[in-house]
N, C-alpha and C. Protein backbone atom coordinates (compact mmCIF):
# COMPACT_ATOMS: atom_id res chain seq x y z
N UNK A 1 139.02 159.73 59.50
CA UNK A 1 138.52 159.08 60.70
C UNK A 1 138.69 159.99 61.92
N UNK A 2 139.70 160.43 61.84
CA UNK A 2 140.32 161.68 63.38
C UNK A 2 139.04 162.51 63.43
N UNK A 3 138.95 163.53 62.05
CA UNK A 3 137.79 164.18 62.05
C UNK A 3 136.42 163.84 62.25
N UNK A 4 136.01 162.88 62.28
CA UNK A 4 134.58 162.59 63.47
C UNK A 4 134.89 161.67 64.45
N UNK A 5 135.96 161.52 65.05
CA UNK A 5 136.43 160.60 66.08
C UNK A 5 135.70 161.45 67.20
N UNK A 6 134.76 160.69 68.11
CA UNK A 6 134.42 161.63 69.50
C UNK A 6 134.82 160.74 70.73
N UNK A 7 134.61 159.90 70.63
CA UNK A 7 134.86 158.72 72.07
C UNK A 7 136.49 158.34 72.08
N UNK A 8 136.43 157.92 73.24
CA UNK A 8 137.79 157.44 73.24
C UNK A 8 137.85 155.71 72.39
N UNK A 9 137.03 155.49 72.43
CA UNK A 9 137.34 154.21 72.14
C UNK A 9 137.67 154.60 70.48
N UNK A 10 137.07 155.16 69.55
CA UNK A 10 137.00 155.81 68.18
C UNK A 10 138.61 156.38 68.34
N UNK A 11 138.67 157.10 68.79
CA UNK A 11 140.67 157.51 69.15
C UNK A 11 141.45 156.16 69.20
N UNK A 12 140.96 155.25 69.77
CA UNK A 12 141.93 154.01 69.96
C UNK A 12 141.81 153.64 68.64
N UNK A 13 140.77 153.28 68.40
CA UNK A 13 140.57 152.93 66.97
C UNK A 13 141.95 153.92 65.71
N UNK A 14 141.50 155.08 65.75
CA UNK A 14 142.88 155.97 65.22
C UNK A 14 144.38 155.21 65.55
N UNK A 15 144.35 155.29 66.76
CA UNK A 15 145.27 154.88 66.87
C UNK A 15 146.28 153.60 66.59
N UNK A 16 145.55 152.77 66.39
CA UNK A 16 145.41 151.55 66.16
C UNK A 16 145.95 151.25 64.32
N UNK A 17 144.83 152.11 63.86
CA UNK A 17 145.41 152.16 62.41
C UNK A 17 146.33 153.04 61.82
N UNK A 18 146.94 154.08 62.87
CA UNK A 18 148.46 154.69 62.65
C UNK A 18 149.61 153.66 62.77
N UNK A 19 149.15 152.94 63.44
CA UNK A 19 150.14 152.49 64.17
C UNK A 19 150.30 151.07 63.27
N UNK A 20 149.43 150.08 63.33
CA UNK A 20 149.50 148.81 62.38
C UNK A 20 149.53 149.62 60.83
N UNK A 21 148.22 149.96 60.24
CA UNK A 21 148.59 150.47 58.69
C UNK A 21 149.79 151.39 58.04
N UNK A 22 150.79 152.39 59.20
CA UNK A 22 151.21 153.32 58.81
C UNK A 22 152.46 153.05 59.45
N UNK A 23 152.59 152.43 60.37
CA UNK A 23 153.87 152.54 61.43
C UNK A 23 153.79 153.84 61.84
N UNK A 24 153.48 154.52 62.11
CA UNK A 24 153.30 155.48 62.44
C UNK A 24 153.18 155.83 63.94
N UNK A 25 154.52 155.68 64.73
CA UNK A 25 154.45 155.37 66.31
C UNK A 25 153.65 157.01 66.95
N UNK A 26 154.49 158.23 66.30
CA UNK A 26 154.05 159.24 66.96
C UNK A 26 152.64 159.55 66.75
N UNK A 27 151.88 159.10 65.48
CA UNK A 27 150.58 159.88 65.53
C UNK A 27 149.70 158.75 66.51
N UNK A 28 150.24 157.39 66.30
CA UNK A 28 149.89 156.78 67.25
C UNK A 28 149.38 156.93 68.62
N UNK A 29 150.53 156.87 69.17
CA UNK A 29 150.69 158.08 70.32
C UNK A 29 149.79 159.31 70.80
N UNK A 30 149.57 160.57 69.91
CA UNK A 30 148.54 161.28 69.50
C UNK A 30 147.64 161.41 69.82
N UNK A 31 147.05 160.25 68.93
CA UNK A 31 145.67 159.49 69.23
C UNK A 31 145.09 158.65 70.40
N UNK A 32 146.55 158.43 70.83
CA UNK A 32 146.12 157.79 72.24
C UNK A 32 145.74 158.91 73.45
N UNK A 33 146.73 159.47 73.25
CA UNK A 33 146.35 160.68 74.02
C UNK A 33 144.69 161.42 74.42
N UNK A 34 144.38 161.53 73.09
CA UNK A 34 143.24 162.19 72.76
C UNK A 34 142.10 161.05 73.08
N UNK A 35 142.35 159.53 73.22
CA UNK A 35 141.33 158.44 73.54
C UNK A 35 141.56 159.02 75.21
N UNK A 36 142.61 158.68 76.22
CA UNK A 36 142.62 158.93 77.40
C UNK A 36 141.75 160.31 77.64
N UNK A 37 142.45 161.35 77.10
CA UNK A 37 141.20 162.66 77.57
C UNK A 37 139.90 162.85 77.33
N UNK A 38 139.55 161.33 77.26
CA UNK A 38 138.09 161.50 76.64
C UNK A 38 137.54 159.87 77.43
N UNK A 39 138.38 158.94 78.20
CA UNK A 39 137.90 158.03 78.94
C UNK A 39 137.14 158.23 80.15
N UNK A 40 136.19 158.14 80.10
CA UNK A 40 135.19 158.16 81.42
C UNK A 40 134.72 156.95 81.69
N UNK A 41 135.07 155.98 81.55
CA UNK A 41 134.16 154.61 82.51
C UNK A 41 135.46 153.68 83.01
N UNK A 42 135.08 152.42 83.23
CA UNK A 42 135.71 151.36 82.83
C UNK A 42 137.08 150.81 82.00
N UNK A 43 135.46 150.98 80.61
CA UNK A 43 135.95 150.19 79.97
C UNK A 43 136.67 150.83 78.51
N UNK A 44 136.79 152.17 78.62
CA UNK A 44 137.29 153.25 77.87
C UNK A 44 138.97 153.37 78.53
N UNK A 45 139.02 153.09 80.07
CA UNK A 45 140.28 152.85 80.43
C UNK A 45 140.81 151.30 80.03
N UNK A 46 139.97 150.82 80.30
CA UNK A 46 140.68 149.39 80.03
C UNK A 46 141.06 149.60 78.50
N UNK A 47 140.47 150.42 77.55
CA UNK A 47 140.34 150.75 76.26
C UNK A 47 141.76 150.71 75.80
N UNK A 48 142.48 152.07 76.61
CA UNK A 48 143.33 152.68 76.71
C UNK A 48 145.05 151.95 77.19
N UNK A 49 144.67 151.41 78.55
CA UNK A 49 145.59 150.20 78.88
C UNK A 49 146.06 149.29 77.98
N UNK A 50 145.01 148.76 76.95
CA UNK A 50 145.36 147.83 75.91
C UNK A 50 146.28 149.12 74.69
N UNK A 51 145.92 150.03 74.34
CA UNK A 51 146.40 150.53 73.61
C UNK A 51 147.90 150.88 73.89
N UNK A 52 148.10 151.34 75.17
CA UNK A 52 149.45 151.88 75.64
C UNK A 52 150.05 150.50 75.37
N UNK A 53 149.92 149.90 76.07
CA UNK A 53 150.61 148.00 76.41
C UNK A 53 151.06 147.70 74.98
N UNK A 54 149.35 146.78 74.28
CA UNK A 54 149.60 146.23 72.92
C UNK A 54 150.31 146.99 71.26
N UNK A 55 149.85 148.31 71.30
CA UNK A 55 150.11 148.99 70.14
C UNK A 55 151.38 150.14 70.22
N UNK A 56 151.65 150.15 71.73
CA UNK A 56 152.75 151.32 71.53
C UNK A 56 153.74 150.18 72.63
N UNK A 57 153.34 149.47 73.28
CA UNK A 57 154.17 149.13 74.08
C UNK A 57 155.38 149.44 74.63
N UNK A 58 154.14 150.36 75.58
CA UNK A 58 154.43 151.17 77.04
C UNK A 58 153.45 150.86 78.07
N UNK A 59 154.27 149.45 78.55
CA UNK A 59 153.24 149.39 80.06
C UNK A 59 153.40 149.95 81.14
N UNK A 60 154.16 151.16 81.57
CA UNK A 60 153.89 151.89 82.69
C UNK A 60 152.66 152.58 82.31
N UNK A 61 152.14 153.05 80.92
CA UNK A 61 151.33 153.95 80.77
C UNK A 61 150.06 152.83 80.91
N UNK A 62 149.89 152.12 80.17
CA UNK A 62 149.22 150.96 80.42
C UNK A 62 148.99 150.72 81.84
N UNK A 63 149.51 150.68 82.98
CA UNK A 63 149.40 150.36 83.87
C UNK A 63 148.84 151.07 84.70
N UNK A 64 149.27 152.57 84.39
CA UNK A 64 148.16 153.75 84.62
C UNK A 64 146.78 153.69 84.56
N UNK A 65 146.59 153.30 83.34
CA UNK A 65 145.19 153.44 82.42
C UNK A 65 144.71 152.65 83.46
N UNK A 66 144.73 151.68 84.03
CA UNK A 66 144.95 149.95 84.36
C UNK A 66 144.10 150.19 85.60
N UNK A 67 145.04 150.73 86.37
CA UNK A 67 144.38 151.22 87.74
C UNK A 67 143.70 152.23 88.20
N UNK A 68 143.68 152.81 86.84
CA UNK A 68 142.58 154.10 86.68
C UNK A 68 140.98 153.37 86.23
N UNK A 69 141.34 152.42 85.53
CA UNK A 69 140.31 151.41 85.78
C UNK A 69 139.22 151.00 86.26
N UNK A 70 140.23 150.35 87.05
CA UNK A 70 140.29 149.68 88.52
C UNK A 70 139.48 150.51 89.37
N UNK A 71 139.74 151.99 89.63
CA UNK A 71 139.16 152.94 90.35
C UNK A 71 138.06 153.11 89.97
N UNK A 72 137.77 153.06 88.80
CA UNK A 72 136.57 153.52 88.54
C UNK A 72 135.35 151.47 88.84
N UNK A 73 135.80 151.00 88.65
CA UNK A 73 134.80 149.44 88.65
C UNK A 73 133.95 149.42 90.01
N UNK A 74 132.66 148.98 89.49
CA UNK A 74 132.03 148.86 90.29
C UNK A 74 131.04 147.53 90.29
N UNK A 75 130.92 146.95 89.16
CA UNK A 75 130.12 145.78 88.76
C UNK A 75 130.70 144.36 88.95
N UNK A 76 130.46 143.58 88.80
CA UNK A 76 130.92 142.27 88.67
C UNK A 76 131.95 141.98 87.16
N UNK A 77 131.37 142.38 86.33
CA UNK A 77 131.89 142.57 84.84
C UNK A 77 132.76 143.72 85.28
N UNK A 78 132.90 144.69 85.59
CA UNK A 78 134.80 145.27 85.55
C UNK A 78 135.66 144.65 85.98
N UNK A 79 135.40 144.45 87.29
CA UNK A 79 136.10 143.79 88.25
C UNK A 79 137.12 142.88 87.68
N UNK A 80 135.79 141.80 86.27
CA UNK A 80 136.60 140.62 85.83
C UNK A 80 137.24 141.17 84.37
N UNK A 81 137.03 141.95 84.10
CA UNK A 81 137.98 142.52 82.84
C UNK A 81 138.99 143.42 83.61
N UNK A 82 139.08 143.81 85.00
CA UNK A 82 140.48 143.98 85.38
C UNK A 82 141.26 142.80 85.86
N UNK A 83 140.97 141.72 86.02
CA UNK A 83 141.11 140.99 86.69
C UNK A 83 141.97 140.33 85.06
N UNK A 84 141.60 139.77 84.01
CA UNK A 84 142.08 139.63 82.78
C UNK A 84 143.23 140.53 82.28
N UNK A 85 142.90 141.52 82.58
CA UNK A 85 144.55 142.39 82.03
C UNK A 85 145.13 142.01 83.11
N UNK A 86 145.12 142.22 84.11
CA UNK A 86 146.31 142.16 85.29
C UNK A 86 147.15 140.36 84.83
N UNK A 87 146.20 139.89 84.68
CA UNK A 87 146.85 138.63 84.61
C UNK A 87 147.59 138.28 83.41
N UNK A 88 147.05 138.59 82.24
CA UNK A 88 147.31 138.26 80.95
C UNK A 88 148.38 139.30 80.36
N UNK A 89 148.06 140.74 80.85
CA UNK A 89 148.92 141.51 80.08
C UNK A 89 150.20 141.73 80.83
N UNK A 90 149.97 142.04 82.19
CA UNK A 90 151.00 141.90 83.02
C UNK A 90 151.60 140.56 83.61
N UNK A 91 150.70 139.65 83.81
CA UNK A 91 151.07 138.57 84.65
C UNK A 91 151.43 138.66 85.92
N UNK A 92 150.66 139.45 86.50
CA UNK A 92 150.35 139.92 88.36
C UNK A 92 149.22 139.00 88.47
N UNK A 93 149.31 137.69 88.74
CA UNK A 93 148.16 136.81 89.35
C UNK A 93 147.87 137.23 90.50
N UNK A 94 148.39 138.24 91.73
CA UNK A 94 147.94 138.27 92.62
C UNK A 94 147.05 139.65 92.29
N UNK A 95 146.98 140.31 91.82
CA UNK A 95 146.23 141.71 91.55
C UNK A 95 145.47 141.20 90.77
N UNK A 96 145.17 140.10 89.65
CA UNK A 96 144.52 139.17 89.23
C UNK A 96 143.10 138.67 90.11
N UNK A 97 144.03 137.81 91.19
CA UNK A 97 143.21 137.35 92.04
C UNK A 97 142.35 138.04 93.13
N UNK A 98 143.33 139.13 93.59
CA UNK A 98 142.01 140.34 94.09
C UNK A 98 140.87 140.78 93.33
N UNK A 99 141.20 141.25 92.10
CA UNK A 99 139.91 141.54 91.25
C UNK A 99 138.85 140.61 91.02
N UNK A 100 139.01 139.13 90.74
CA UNK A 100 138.18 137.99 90.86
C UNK A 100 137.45 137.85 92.24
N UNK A 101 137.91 137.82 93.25
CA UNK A 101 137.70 138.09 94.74
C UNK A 101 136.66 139.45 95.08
N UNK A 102 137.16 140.35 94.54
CA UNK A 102 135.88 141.71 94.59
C UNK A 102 134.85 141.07 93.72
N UNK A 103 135.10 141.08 92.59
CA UNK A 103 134.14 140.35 91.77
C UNK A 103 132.65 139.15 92.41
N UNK A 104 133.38 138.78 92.62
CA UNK A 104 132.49 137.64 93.77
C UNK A 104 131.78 138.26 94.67
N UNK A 105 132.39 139.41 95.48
CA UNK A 105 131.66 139.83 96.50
C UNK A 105 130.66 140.82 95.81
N UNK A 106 130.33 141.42 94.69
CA UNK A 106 129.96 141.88 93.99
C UNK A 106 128.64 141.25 93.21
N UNK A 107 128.95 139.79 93.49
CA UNK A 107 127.82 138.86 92.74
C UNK A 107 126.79 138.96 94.39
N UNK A 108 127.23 138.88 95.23
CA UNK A 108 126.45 138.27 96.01
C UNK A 108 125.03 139.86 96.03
N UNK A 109 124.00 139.24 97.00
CA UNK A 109 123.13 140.31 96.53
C UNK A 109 122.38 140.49 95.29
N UNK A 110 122.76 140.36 94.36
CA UNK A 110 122.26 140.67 93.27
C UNK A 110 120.89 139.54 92.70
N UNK A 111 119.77 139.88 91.82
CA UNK A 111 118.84 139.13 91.38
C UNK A 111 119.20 137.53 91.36
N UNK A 112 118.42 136.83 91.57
CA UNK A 112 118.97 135.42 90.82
C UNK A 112 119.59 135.08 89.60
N UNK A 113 118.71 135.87 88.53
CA UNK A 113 119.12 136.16 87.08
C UNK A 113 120.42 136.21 86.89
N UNK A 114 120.65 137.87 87.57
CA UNK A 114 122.17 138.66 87.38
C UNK A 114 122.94 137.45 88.63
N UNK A 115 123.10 136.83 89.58
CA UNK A 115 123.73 136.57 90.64
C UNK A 115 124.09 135.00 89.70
N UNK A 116 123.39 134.51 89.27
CA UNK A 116 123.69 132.70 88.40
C UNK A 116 124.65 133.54 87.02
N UNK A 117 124.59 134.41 86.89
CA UNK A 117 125.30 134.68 85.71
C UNK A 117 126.74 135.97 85.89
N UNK A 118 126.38 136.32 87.02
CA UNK A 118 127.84 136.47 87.63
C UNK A 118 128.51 135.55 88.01
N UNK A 119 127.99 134.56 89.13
CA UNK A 119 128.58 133.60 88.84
C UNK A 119 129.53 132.88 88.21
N UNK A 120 128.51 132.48 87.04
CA UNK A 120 129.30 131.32 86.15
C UNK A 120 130.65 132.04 85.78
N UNK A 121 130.38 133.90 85.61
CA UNK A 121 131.32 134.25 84.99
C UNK A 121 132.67 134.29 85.66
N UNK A 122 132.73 134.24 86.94
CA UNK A 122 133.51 134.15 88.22
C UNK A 122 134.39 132.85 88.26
N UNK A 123 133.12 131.95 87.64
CA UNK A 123 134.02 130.28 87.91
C UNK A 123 134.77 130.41 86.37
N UNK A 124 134.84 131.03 85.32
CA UNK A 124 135.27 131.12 84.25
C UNK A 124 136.67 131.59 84.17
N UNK A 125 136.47 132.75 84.99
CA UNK A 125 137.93 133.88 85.28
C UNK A 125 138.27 132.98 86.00
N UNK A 126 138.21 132.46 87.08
CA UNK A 126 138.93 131.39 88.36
C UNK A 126 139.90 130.49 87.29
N UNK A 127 138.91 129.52 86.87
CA UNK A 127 139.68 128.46 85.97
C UNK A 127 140.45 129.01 84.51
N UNK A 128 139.64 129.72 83.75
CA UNK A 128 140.77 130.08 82.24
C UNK A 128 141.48 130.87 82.36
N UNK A 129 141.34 131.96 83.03
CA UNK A 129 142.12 133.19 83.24
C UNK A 129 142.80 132.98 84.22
N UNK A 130 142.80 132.59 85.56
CA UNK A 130 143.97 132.13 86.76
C UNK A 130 144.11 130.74 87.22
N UNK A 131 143.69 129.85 86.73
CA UNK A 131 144.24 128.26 86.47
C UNK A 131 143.65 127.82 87.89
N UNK A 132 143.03 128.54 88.26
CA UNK A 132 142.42 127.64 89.81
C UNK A 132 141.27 127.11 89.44
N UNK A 133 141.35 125.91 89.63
CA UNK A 133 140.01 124.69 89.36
C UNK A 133 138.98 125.33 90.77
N UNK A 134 139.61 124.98 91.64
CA UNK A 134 138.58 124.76 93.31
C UNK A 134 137.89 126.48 93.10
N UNK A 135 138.74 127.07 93.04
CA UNK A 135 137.88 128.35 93.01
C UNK A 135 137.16 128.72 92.05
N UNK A 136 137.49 127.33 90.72
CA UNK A 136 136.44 127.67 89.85
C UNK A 136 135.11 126.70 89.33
N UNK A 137 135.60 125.72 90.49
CA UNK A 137 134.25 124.89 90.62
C UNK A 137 133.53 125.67 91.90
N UNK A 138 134.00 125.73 92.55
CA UNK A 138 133.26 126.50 93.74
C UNK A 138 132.42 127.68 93.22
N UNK A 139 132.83 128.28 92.88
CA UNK A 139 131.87 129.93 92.00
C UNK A 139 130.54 128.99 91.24
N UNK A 140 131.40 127.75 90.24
CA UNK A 140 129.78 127.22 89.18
C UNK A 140 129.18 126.48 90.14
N UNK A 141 129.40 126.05 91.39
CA UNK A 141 128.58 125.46 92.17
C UNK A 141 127.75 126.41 92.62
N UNK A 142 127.98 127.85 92.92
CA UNK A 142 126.85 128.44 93.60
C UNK A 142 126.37 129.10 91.97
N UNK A 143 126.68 129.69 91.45
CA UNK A 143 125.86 129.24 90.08
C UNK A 143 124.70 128.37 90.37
N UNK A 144 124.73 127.22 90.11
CA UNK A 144 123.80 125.78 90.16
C UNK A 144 123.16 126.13 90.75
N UNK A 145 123.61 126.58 92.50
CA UNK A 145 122.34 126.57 93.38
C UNK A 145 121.16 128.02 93.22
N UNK A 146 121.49 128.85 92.39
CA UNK A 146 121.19 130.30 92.39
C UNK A 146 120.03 129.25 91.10
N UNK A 147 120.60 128.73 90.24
CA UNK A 147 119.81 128.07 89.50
C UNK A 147 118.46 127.37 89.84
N UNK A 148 118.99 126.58 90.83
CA UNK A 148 117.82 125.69 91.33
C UNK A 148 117.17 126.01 92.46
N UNK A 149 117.65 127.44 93.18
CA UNK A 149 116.60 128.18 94.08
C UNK A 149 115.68 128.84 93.24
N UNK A 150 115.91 129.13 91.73
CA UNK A 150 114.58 129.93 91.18
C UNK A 150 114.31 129.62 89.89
N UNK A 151 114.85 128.33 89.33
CA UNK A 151 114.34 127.66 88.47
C UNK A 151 114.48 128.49 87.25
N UNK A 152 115.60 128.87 87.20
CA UNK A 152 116.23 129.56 86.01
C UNK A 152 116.41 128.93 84.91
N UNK A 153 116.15 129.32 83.45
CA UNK A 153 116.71 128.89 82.51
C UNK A 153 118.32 128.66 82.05
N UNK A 154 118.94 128.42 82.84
CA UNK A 154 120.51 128.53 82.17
C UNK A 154 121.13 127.06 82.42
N UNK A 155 120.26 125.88 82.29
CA UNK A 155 120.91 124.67 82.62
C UNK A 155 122.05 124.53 81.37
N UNK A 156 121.54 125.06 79.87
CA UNK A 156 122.49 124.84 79.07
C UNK A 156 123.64 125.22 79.54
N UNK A 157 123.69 126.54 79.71
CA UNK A 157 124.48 127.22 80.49
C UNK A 157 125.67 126.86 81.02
N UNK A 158 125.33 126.29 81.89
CA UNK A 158 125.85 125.77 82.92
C UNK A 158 126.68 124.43 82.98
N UNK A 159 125.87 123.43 81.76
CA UNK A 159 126.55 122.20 81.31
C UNK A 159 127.31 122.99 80.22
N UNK A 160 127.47 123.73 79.57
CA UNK A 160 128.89 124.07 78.79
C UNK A 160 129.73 124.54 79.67
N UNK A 161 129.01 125.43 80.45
CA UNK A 161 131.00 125.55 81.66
C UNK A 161 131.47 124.30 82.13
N UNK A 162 130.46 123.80 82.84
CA UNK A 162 130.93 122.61 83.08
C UNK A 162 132.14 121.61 82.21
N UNK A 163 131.41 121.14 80.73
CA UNK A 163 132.20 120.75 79.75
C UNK A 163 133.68 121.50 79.02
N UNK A 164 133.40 122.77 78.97
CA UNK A 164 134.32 123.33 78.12
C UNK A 164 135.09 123.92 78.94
N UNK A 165 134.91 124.27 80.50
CA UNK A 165 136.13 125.30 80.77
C UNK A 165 136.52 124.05 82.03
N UNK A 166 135.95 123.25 82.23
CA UNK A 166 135.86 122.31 83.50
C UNK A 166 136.40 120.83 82.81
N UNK A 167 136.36 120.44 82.03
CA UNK A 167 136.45 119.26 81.18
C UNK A 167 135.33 117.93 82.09
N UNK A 168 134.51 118.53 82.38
CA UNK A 168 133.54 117.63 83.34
C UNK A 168 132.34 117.06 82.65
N UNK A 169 132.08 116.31 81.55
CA UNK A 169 131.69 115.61 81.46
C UNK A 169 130.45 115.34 81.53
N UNK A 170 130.48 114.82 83.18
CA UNK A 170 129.70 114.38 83.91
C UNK A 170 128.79 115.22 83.99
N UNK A 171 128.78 116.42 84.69
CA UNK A 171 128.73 117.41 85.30
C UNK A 171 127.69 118.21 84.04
N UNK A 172 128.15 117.79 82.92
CA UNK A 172 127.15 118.78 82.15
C UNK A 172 126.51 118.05 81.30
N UNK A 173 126.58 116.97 81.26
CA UNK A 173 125.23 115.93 81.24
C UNK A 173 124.01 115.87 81.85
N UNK A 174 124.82 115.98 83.12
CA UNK A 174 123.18 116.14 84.11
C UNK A 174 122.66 117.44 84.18
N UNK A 175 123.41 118.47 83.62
CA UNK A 175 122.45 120.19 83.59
C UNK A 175 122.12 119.83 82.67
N UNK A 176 122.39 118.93 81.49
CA UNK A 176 121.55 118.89 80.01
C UNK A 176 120.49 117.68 80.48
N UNK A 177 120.01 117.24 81.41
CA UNK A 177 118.91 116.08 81.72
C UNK A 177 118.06 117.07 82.34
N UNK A 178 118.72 118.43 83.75
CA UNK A 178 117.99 119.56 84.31
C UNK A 178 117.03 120.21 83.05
N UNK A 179 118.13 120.68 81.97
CA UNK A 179 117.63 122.02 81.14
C UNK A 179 116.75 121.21 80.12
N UNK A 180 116.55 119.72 79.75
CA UNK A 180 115.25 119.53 79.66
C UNK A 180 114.38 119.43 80.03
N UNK A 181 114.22 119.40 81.30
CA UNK A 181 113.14 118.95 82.28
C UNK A 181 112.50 120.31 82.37
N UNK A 182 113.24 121.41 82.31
CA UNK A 182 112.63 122.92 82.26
C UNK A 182 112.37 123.38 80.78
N UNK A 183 112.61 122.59 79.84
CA UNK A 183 112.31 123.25 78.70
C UNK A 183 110.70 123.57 78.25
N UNK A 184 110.48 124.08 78.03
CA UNK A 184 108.78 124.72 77.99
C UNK A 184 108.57 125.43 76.68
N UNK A 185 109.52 125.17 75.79
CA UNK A 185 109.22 126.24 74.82
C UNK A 185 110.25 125.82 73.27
N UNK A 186 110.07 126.18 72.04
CA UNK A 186 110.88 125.71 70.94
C UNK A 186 112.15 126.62 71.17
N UNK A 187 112.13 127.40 71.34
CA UNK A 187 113.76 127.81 71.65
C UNK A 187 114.65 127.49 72.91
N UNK A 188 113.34 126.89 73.47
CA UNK A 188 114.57 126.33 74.80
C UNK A 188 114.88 124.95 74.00
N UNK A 189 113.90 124.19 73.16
CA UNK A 189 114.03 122.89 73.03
C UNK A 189 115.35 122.93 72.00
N UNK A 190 115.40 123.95 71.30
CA UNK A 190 116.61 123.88 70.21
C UNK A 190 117.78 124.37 71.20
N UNK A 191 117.90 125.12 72.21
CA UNK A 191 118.84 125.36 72.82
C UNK A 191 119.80 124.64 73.01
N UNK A 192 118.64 123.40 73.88
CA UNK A 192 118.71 121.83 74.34
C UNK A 192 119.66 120.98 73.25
N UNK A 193 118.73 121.25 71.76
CA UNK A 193 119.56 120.64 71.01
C UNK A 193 121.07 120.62 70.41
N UNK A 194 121.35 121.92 70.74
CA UNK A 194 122.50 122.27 70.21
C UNK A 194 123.32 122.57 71.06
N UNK A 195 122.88 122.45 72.78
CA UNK A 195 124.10 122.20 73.85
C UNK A 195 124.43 121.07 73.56
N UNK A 196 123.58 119.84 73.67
CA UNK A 196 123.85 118.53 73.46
C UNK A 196 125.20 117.75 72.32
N UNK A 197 124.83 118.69 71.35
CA UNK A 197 125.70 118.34 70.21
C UNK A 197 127.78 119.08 70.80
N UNK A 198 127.33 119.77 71.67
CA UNK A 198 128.83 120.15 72.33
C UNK A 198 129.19 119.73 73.78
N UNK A 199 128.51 119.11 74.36
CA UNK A 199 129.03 118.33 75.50
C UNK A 199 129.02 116.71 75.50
């Protein structure tokens, strides 16, 4: 595997199976090495962070990777996968909550499309990942309205956050009464059918 390993993420991978299949802490190690000198984005650091942390557990190095990250994010989606380690691996809710916070400002601007689906993803991190309801009904509320300024397809959408990360019920009943009223087509209509069967 080493011998056609080129990406870092393929190194983590190495590393990963030194380390669980072999115990093998130093080649472990190694391999991590060789994933970091080869991380260029994101999510090749975030790659890396998990590796230092979960498989060798060393979170200063992890924490490196972390905010090397961090430096590099520029989307709505980094933002909230830094925003997930900080919280989960470290349990820094407040470096947590900054990243969710860029994140947001990050949605705004963007297409209706991309801006309802940053969004939702915003009210998701708010509520499962940092336990704030208000900041995570507030995010799927402008969701909704990004929805119903351009008549987007994502009512399903929208009634499963509602239901599953919101326990609301209510709330995603009536996007499943919306997302029929827009259905126009057999895959929206089965969509329909099979949100229904989970809220």
């Amino acid at each position: 595997a080493e011998a056609v390993a080129k990406s870092s993420c393929e190194w983590l991978d190495c590393a990963r199976a030194w380390k669980e299949v072999f115990a093998d802490a130093a080649n472990a190690e190694r391999c991590l090495q060789e994933a970091e000198a080869r991380a260029d984005d994101v999510g090749a650091w975030s790659g890396c962070n998990e590796g230092w942390k979960l498989i060798l557990g060393n979170p200063a190095r992890g924490r490196r990777c972390l905010e090397r990250a961090e430096s590099m994010a520029r989307r709505t989606p980094d933002w909230l996968g830094c925003a997930y380690h900080w919280k989960l691996l470290y349990r820094e809710e407040m470096r947590g909550r900054r990243c969710v916070q860029t994140a947001e400002s990050k949605a705004e601007g963007l297409t209706p499309w991309e801006g309802l689906t940053a969004w939702a993803h915003c009210a998701f991190y708010w509520k499962a990942v940092l336990g704030d309801d208000a900041a995570g009904r507030r995010c799927l509320e402008r969701a909704e309205a990004e929805a119903r300024s351009s008549t987007l397809w994502l009512g399903c959408d929208l009634a499963w956050h509602w239901k599953e990360v919101f326990g609301d019920e209510s709330r995603a009943r009536q996007w499943m009464v919306e997302a029929e009223s827009w259905a126009n087509s057999h895959s929206r209509w089965t969509e329909c059918a099979s949100t229904w069967k989970d809220v």
